[in-house]
C-alpha atoms as a PDB file:
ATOM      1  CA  UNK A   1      15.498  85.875-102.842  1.00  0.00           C
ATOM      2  CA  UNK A   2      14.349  84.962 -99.267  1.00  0.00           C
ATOM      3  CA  UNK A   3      15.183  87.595 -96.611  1.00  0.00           C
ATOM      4  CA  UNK A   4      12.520  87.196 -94.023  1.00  0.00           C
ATOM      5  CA  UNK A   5      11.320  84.084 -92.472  1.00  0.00           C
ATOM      6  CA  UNK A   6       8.953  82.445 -89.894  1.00  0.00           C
ATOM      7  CA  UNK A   7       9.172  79.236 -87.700  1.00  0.00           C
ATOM      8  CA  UNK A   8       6.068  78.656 -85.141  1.00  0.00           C
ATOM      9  CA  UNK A   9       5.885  75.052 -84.992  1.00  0.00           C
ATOM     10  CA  UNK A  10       5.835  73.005 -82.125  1.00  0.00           C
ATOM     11  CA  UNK A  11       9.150  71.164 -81.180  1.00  0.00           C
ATOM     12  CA  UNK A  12       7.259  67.720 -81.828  1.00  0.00           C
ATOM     13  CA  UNK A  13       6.163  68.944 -85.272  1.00  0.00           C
ATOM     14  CA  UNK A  14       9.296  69.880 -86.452  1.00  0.00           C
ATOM     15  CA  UNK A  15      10.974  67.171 -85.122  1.00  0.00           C
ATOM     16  CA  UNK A  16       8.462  64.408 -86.136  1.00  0.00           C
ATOM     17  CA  UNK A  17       9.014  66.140 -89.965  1.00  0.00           C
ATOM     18  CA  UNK A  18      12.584  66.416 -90.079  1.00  0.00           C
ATOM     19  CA  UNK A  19      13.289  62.855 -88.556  1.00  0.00           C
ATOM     20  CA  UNK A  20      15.249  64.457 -85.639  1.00  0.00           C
ATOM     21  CA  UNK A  21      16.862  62.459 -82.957  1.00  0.00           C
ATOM     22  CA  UNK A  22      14.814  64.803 -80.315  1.00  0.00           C
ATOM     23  CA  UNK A  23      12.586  67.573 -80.536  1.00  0.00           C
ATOM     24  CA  UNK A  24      13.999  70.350 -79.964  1.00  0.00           C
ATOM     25  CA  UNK A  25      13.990  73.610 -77.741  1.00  0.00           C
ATOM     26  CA  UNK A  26      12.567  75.990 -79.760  1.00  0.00           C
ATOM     27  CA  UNK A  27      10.691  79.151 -79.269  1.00  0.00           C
ATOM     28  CA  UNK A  28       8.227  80.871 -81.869  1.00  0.00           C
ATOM     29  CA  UNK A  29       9.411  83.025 -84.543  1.00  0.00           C
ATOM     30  CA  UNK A  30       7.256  85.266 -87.271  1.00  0.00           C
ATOM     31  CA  UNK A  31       9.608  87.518 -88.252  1.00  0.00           C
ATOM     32  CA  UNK A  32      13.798  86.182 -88.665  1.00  0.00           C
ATOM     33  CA  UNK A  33      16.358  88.346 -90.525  1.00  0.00           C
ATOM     34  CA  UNK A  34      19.434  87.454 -92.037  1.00  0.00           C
ATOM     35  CA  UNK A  35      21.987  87.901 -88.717  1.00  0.00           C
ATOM     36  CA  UNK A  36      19.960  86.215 -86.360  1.00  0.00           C
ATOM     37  CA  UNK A  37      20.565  82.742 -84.940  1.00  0.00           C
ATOM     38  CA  UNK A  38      18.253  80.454 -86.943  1.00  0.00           C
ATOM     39  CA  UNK A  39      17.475  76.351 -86.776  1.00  0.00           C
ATOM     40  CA  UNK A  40      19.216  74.137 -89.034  1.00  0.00           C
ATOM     41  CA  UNK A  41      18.967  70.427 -89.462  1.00  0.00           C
ATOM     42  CA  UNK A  42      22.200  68.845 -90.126  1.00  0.00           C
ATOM     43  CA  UNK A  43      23.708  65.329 -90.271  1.00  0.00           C
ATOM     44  CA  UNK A  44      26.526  63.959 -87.640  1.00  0.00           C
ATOM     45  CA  UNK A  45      29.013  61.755 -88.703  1.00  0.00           C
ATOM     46  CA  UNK A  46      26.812  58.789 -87.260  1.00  0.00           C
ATOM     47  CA  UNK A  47      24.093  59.752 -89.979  1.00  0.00           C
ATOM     48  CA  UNK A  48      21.737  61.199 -86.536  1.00  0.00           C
ATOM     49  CA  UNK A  49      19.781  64.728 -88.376  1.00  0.00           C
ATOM     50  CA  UNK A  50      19.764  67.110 -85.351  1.00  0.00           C
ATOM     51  CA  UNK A  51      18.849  70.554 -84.945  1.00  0.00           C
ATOM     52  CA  UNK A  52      21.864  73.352 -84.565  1.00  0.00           C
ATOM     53  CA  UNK A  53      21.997  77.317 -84.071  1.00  0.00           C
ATOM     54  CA  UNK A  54      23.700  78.877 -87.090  1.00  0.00           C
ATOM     55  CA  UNK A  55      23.756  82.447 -88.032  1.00  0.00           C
ATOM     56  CA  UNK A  56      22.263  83.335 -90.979  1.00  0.00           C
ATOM     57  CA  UNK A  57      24.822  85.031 -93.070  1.00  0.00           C
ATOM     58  CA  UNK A  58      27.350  82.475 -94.488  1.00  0.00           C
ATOM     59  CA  UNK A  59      31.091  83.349 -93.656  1.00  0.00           C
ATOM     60  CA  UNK A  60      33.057  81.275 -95.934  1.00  0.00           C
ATOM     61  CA  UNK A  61      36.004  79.636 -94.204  1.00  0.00           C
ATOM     62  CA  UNK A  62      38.427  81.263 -95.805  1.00  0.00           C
ATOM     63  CA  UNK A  63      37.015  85.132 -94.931  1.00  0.00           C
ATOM     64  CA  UNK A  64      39.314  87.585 -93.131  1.00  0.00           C
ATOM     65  CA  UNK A  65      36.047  89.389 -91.906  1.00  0.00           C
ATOM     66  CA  UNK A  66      32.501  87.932 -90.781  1.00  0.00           C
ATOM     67  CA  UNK A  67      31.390  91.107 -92.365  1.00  0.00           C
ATOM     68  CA  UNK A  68      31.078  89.104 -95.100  1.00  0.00           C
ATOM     69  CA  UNK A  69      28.102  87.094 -93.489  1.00  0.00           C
ATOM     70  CA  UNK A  70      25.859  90.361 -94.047  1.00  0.00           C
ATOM     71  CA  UNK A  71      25.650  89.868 -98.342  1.00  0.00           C
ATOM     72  CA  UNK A  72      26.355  86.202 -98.024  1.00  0.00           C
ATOM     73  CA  UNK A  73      22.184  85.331 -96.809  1.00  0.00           C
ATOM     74  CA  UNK A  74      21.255  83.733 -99.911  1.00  0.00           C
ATOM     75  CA  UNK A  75      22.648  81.924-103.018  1.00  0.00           C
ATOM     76  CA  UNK A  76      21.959  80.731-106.096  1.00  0.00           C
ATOM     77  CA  UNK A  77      21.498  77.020-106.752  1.00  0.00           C
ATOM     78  CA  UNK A  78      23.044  77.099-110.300  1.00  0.00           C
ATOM     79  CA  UNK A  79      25.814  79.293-109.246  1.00  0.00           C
ATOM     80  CA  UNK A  80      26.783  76.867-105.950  1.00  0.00           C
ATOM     81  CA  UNK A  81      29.717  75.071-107.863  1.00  0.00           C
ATOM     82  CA  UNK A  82      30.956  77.743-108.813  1.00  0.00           C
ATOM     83  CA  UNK A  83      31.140  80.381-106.817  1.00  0.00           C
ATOM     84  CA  UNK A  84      34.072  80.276-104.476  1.00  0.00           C
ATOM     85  CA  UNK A  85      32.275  81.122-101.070  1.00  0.00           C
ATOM     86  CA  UNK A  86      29.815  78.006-101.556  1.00  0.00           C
ATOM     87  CA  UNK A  87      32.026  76.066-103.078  1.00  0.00           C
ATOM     88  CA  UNK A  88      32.852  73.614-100.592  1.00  0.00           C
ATOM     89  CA  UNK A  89      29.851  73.561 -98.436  1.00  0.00           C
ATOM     90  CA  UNK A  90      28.240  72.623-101.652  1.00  0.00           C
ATOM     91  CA  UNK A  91      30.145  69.097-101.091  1.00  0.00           C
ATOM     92  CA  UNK A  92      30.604  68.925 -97.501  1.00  0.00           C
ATOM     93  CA  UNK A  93      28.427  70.941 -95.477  1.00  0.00           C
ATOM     94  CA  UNK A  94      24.649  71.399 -96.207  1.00  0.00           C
ATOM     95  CA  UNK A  95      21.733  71.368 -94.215  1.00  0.00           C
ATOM     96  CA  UNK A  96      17.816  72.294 -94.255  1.00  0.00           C
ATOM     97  CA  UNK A  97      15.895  75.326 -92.411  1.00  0.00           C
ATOM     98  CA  UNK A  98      12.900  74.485 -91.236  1.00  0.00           C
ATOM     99  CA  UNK A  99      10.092  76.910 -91.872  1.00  0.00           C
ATOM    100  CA  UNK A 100       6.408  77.645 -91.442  1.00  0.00           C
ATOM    101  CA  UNK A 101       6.574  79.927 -93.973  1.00  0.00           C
ATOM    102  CA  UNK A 102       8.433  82.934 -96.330  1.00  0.00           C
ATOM    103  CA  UNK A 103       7.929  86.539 -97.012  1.00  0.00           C
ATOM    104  CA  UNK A 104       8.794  87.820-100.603  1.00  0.00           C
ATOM    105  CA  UNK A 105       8.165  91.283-101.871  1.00  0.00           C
ATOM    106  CA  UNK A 106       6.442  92.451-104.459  1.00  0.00           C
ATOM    107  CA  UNK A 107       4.523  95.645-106.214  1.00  0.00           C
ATOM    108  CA  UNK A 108       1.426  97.017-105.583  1.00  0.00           C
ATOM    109  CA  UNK A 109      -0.725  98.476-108.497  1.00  0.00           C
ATOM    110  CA  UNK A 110       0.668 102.345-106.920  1.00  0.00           C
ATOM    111  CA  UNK A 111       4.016 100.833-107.450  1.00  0.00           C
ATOM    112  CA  UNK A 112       4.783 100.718-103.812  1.00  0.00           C
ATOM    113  CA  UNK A 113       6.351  97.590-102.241  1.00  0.00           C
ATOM    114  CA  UNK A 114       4.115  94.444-101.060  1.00  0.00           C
ATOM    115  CA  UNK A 115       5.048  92.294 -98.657  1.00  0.00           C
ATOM    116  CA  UNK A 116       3.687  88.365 -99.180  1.00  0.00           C
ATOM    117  CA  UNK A 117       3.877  85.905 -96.391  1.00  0.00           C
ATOM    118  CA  UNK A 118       4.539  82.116 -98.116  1.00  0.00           C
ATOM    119  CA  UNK A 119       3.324  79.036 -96.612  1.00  0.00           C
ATOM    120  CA  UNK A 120       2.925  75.179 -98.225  1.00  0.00           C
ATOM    121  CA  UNK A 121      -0.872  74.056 -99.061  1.00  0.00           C
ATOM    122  CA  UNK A 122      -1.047  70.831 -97.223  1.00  0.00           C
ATOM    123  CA  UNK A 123       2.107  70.372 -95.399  1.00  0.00           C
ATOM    124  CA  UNK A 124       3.205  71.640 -92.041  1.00  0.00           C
ATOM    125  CA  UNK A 125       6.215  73.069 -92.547  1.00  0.00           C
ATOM    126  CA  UNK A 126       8.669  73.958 -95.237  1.00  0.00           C
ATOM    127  CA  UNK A 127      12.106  72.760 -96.046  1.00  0.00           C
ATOM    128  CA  UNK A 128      14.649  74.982 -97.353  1.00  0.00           C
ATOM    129  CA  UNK A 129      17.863  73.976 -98.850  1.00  0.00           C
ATOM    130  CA  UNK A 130      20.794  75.654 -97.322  1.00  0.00           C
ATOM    131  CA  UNK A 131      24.560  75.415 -96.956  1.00  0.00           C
ATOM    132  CA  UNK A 132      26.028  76.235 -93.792  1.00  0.00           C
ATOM    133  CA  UNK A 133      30.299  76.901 -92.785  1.00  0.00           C
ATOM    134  CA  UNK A 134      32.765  77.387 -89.696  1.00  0.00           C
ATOM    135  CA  UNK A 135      34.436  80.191 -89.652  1.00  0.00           C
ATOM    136  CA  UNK A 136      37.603  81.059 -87.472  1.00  0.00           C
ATOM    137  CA  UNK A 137      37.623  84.205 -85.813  1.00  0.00           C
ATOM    138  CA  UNK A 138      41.205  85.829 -85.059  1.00  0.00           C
ATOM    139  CA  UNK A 139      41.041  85.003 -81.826  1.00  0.00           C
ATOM    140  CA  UNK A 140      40.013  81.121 -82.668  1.00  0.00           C
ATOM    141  CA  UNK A 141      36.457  81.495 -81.772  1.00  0.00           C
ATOM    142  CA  UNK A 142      34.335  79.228 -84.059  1.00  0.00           C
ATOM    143  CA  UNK A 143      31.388  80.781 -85.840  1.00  0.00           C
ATOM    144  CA  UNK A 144      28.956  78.458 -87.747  1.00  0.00           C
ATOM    145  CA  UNK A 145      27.113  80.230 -90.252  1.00  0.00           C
ATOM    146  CA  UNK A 146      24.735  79.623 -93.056  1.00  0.00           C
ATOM    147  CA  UNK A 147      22.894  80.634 -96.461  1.00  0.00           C
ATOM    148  CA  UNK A 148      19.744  79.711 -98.065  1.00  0.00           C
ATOM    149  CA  UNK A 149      19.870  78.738-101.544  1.00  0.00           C
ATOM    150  CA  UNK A 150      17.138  80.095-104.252  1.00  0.00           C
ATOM    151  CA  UNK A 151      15.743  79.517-107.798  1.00  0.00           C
ATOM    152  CA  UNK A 152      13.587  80.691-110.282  1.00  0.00           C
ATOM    153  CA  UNK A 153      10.161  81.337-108.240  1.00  0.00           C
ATOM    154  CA  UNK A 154       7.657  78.682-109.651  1.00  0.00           C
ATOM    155  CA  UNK A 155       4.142  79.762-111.306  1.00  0.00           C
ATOM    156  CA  UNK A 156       2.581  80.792-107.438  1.00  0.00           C
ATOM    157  CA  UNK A 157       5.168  83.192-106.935  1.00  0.00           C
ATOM    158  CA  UNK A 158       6.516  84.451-110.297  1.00  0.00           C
ATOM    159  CA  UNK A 159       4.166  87.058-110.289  1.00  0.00           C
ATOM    160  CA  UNK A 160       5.312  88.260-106.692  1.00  0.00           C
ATOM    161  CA  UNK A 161       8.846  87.794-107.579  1.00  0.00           C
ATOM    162  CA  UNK A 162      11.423  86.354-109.832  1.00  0.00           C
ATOM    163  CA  UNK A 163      13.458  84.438-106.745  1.00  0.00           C
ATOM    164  CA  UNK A 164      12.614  82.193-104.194  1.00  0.00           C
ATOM    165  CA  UNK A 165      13.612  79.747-101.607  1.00  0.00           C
ATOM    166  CA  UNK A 166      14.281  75.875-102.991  1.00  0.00           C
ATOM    167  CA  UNK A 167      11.525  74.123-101.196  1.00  0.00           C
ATOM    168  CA  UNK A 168      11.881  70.657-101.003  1.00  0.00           C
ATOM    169  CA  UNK A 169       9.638  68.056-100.380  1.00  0.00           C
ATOM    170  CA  UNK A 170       9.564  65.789 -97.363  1.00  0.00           C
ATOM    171  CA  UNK A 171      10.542  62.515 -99.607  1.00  0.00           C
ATOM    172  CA  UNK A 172      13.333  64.812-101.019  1.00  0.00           C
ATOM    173  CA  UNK A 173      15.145  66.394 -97.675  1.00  0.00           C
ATOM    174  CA  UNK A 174      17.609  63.154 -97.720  1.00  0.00           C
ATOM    175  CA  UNK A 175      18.251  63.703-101.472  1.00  0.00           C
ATOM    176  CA  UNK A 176      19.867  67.422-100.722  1.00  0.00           C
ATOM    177  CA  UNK A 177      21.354  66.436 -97.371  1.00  0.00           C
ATOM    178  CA  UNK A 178      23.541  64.184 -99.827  1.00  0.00           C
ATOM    179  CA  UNK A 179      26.660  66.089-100.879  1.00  0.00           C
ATOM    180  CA  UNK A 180      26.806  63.391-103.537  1.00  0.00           C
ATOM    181  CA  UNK A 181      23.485  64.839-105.157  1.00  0.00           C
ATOM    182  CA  UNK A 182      24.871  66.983-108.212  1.00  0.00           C
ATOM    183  CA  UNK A 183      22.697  70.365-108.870  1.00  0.00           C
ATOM    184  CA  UNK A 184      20.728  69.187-111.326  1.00  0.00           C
ATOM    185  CA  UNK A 185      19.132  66.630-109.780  1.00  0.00           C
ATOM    186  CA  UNK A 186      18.295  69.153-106.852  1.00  0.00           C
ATOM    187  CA  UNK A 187      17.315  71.794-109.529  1.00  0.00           C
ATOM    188  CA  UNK A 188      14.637  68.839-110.504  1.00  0.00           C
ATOM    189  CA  UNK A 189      13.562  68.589-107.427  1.00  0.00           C
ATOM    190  CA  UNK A 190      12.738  72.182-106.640  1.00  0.00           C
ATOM    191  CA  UNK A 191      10.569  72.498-110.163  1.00  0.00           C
ATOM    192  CA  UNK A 192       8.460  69.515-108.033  1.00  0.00           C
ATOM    193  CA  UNK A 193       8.331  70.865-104.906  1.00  0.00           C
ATOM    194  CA  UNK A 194       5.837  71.313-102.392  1.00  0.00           C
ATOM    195  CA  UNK A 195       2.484  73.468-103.575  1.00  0.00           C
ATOM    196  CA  UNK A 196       2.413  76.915-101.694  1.00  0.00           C
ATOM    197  CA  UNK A 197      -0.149  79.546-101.033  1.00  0.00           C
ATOM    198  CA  UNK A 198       0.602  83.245-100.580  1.00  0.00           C
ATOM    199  CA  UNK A 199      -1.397  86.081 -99.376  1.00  0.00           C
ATOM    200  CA  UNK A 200      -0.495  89.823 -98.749  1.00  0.00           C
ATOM    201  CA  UNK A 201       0.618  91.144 -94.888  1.00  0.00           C
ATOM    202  CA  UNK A 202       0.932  95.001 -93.570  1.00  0.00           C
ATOM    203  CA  UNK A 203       4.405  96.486 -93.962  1.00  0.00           C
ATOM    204  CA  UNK A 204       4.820  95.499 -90.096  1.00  0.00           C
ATOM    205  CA  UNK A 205       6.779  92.956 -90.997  1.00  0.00           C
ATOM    206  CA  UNK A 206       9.629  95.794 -92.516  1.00  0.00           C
ATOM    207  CA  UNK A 207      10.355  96.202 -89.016  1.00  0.00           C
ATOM    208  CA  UNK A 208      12.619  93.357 -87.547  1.00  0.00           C
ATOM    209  CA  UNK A 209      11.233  94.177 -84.257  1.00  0.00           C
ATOM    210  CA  UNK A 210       7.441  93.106 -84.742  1.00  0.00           C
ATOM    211  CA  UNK A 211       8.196  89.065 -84.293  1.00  0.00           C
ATOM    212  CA  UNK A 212       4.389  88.192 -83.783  1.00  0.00           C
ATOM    213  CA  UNK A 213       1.172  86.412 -85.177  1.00  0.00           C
ATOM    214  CA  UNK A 214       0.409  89.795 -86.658  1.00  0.00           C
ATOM    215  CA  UNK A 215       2.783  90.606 -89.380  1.00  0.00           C
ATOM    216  CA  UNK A 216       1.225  87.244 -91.514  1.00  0.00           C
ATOM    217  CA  UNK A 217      -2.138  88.236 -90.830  1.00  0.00           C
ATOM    218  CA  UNK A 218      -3.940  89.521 -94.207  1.00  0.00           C
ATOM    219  CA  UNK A 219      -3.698  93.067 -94.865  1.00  0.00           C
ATOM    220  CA  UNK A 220      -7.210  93.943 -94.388  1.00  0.00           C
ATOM    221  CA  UNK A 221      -7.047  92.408 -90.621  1.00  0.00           C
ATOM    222  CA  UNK A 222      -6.269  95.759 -88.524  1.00  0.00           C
ATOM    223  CA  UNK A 223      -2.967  96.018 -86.401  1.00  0.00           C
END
Protein backbone atom coordinates (compact mmCIF):
# COMPACT_ATOMS: atom_id res chain seq x y z
CA UNK A 1 0.00 0.00 0.00
CA UNK A 2 1.23 3.67 -0.03
CA UNK A 3 -0.10 5.80 2.86
CA UNK A 4 2.54 8.38 3.42
CA UNK A 5 4.24 10.46 0.90
CA UNK A 6 6.81 13.26 0.20
CA UNK A 7 7.11 16.01 -2.54
CA UNK A 8 10.22 18.59 -2.09
CA UNK A 9 11.03 19.39 -5.51
CA UNK A 10 11.39 22.59 -6.96
CA UNK A 11 8.43 23.90 -9.15
CA UNK A 12 10.90 23.87 -12.27
CA UNK A 13 11.83 20.24 -11.52
CA UNK A 14 8.61 18.96 -11.38
CA UNK A 15 7.40 20.79 -14.05
CA UNK A 16 10.38 20.26 -16.47
CA UNK A 17 9.60 16.19 -15.59
CA UNK A 18 6.04 16.08 -15.97
CA UNK A 19 5.94 18.24 -19.26
CA UNK A 20 3.68 20.84 -17.52
CA UNK A 21 2.39 23.86 -19.25
CA UNK A 22 3.95 26.00 -16.14
CA UNK A 23 5.66 25.24 -13.11
CA UNK A 24 3.78 25.31 -10.56
CA UNK A 25 3.17 26.90 -7.00
CA UNK A 26 4.20 24.46 -4.82
CA UNK A 27 5.48 24.33 -1.34
CA UNK A 28 7.65 21.43 0.28
CA UNK A 29 6.16 18.42 1.66
CA UNK A 30 7.94 15.30 3.71
CA UNK A 31 5.25 13.95 5.30
CA UNK A 32 1.36 13.85 3.19
CA UNK A 33 -1.50 11.67 4.50
CA UNK A 34 -4.35 10.39 2.82
CA UNK A 35 -7.00 13.61 3.41
CA UNK A 36 -4.75 16.20 2.57
CA UNK A 37 -4.76 18.25 -0.64
CA UNK A 38 -2.05 16.66 -2.81
CA UNK A 39 -0.57 17.57 -6.62
CA UNK A 40 -1.86 15.78 -9.48
CA UNK A 41 -0.96 16.04 -13.10
CA UNK A 42 -3.85 15.72 -15.32
CA UNK A 43 -4.72 16.25 -19.01
CA UNK A 44 -7.30 19.13 -20.35
CA UNK A 45 -9.34 18.52 -23.11
CA UNK A 46 -6.68 20.45 -25.33
CA UNK A 47 -4.13 17.56 -24.42
CA UNK A 48 -2.12 20.65 -21.98
CA UNK A 49 -0.78 18.16 -18.56
CA UNK A 50 -1.24 20.70 -15.69
CA UNK A 51 -0.94 20.45 -12.13
CA UNK A 52 -4.41 20.36 -9.88
CA UNK A 53 -5.24 20.12 -5.98
CA UNK A 54 -7.14 16.89 -5.32
CA UNK A 55 -7.80 15.31 -2.05
CA UNK A 56 -6.43 12.22 -1.47
CA UNK A 57 -9.21 9.90 -0.66
CA UNK A 58 -11.22 9.01 -3.83
CA UNK A 59 -15.07 9.72 -3.49
CA UNK A 60 -16.61 7.89 -6.26
CA UNK A 61 -19.25 9.93 -8.04
CA UNK A 62 -21.89 8.10 -7.19
CA UNK A 63 -21.19 8.23 -3.04
CA UNK A 64 -23.92 9.58 -0.74
CA UNK A 65 -21.04 10.40 1.80
CA UNK A 66 -17.32 11.72 1.22
CA UNK A 67 -16.75 9.57 4.20
CA UNK A 68 -16.04 7.24 1.81
CA UNK A 69 -12.79 9.15 0.69
CA UNK A 70 -11.14 7.97 4.14
CA UNK A 71 -10.77 3.84 2.91
CA UNK A 72 -10.83 4.83 -0.70
CA UNK A 73 -6.60 6.13 -0.59
CA UNK A 74 -5.35 3.36 -2.54
CA UNK A 75 -6.34 0.66 -5.11
CA UNK A 76 -5.40 -2.16 -6.70
CA UNK A 77 -4.29 -2.13 -10.33
CA UNK A 78 -5.76 -5.61 -11.18
CA UNK A 79 -8.89 -4.94 -9.35
CA UNK A 80 -9.48 -1.24 -11.26
CA UNK A 81 -12.02 -2.75 -13.86
CA UNK A 82 -13.69 -4.15 -11.67
CA UNK A 83 -14.37 -2.67 -8.78
CA UNK A 84 -17.28 -0.31 -8.97
CA UNK A 85 -15.72 2.86 -7.21
CA UNK A 86 -12.74 2.92 -9.89
CA UNK A 87 -14.55 1.81 -12.43
CA UNK A 88 -14.98 4.71 -14.49
CA UNK A 89 -12.06 6.80 -13.62
CA UNK A 90 -10.25 3.79 -14.83
CA UNK A 91 -11.52 5.01 -18.48
CA UNK A 92 -12.00 8.58 -18.06
CA UNK A 93 -10.25 10.17 -15.36
CA UNK A 94 -6.60 9.31 -14.39
CA UNK A 95 -3.76 11.23 -13.54
CA UNK A 96 -0.06 10.97 -11.97
CA UNK A 97 1.27 12.20 -8.36
CA UNK A 98 4.34 13.46 -8.44
CA UNK A 99 6.69 12.35 -5.71
CA UNK A 100 10.18 12.58 -4.28
CA UNK A 101 9.66 9.68 -2.56
CA UNK A 102 7.35 6.84 -0.41
CA UNK A 103 7.23 5.50 3.04
CA UNK A 104 6.22 1.75 3.47
CA UNK A 105 6.26 -0.14 6.69
CA UNK A 106 7.79 -2.93 7.65
CA UNK A 107 9.16 -5.27 10.76
CA UNK A 108 11.95 -4.94 12.74
CA UNK A 109 13.87 -8.11 14.00
CA UNK A 110 11.79 -7.25 17.78
CA UNK A 111 8.77 -7.44 15.64
CA UNK A 112 7.97 -3.83 16.06
CA UNK A 113 6.95 -1.69 13.04
CA UNK A 114 9.68 0.01 10.61
CA UNK A 115 9.09 2.78 8.81
CA UNK A 116 11.13 2.97 5.15
CA UNK A 117 11.32 6.17 3.25
CA UNK A 118 11.36 5.18 -0.85
CA UNK A 119 13.07 7.20 -3.34
CA UNK A 120 14.16 6.32 -7.30
CA UNK A 121 18.11 5.65 -7.87
CA UNK A 122 18.82 8.04 -10.62
CA UNK A 123 15.76 9.97 -11.29
CA UNK A 124 14.40 13.05 -9.64
CA UNK A 125 11.19 12.34 -8.87
CA UNK A 126 8.67 9.56 -8.94
CA UNK A 127 5.51 9.04 -10.85
CA UNK A 128 2.64 7.38 -9.38
CA UNK A 129 -0.32 6.14 -11.19
CA UNK A 130 -3.53 7.38 -9.80
CA UNK A 131 -7.20 7.84 -10.63
CA UNK A 132 -8.84 10.82 -9.51
CA UNK A 133 -13.18 11.75 -9.43
CA UNK A 134 -15.75 14.73 -8.83
CA UNK A 135 -17.89 14.28 -6.40
CA UNK A 136 -21.20 16.31 -5.72
CA UNK A 137 -21.80 17.37 -2.37
CA UNK A 138 -25.62 17.86 -1.29
CA UNK A 139 -25.37 21.19 -1.47
CA UNK A 140 -23.67 21.06 -5.20
CA UNK A 141 -20.25 21.82 -4.05
CA UNK A 142 -17.72 19.96 -6.29
CA UNK A 143 -15.06 17.88 -4.60
CA UNK A 144 -12.23 16.39 -6.77
CA UNK A 145 -10.67 13.58 -5.19
CA UNK A 146 -8.18 10.90 -5.87
CA UNK A 147 -6.48 7.34 -5.20
CA UNK A 148 -3.19 5.89 -5.83
CA UNK A 149 -3.08 2.65 -7.43
CA UNK A 150 -0.58 -0.30 -6.14
CA UNK A 151 0.96 -3.70 -7.10
CA UNK A 152 2.92 -6.39 -6.04
CA UNK A 153 6.15 -4.55 -4.44
CA UNK A 154 9.10 -5.49 -6.83
CA UNK A 155 12.40 -7.36 -5.47
CA UNK A 156 13.69 -3.77 -3.50
CA UNK A 157 10.71 -3.68 -1.54
CA UNK A 158 9.23 -7.20 -1.17
CA UNK A 159 11.08 -7.70 1.77
CA UNK A 160 9.68 -4.37 3.39
CA UNK A 161 6.30 -5.10 2.15
CA UNK A 162 4.05 -7.02 -0.10
CA UNK A 163 2.33 -3.60 -1.75
CA UNK A 164 3.51 -0.69 -3.30
CA UNK A 165 2.91 2.31 -5.37
CA UNK A 166 2.95 1.67 -9.49
CA UNK A 167 5.94 3.72 -10.37
CA UNK A 168 6.19 4.55 -13.75
CA UNK A 169 8.84 5.61 -15.76
CA UNK A 170 9.25 8.99 -17.39
CA UNK A 171 8.91 7.40 -21.14
CA UNK A 172 5.78 5.63 -19.66
CA UNK A 173 3.66 8.65 -17.84
CA UNK A 174 1.80 9.24 -21.41
CA UNK A 175 1.14 5.46 -21.68
CA UNK A 176 -1.11 5.54 -18.23
CA UNK A 177 -2.46 9.03 -18.83
CA UNK A 178 -4.18 7.06 -21.84
CA UNK A 179 -7.56 5.72 -20.74
CA UNK A 180 -7.19 3.61 -23.86
CA UNK A 181 -4.14 1.70 -22.17
CA UNK A 182 -5.83 -1.67 -20.90
CA UNK A 183 -4.27 -2.97 -17.37
CA UNK A 184 -2.08 -5.20 -18.61
CA UNK A 185 -0.09 -3.23 -20.52
CA UNK A 186 0.24 -0.83 -17.40
CA UNK A 187 0.80 -3.96 -15.16
CA UNK A 188 3.97 -4.42 -17.73
CA UNK A 189 5.01 -1.36 -17.22
CA UNK A 190 5.18 -1.26 -13.46
CA UNK A 191 7.32 -4.81 -13.42
CA UNK A 192 9.88 -2.20 -15.54
CA UNK A 193 9.72 0.62 -13.64
CA UNK A 194 12.05 2.98 -12.31
CA UNK A 195 14.99 1.37 -9.86
CA UNK A 196 14.43 2.58 -6.16
CA UNK A 197 16.48 2.71 -3.05
CA UNK A 198 15.08 2.49 0.48
CA UNK A 199 16.53 3.12 3.79
CA UNK A 200 14.98 3.07 7.37
CA UNK A 201 13.58 6.64 9.16
CA UNK A 202 12.58 7.23 13.08
CA UNK A 203 8.90 6.62 13.84
CA UNK A 204 8.60 10.61 13.52
CA UNK A 205 7.13 10.22 10.55
CA UNK A 206 3.86 8.24 12.52
CA UNK A 207 3.01 11.62 13.42
CA UNK A 208 1.25 13.62 10.55
CA UNK A 209 2.41 16.68 12.18
CA UNK A 210 6.34 16.35 11.72
CA UNK A 211 6.29 17.54 7.76
CA UNK A 212 10.19 18.15 7.68
CA UNK A 213 13.69 17.06 6.27
CA UNK A 214 13.87 14.97 9.40
CA UNK A 215 11.45 12.18 9.27
CA UNK A 216 13.61 10.68 5.90
CA UNK A 217 16.73 11.12 7.57
CA UNK A 218 18.34 7.54 8.51
CA UNK A 219 17.49 6.24 11.78
CA UNK A 220 20.79 6.50 13.33
CA UNK A 221 20.83 10.49 12.51
CA UNK A 222 19.44 11.94 16.00
CA UNK A 223 16.11 14.03 16.06
Amino acid sequence: MCGRFALFASPELVAEYFALAEPPALAPHYNLTPGQDIAAVRVDRDGVRRLSALRWGLVPFWAKDAALGRRLINARLDSLAVKPAFREALTRRRCLIPASGFYEWGVDPAGKKQPFFVRPRGEPLLALAALWERWRAPSGEPLETCVIVTTEANATLAPIHDRMPVVLTRAAQDVWLDPRSEVATIADLAARGPELETWPVGTAVNDPRNDDERVIAPKTALF
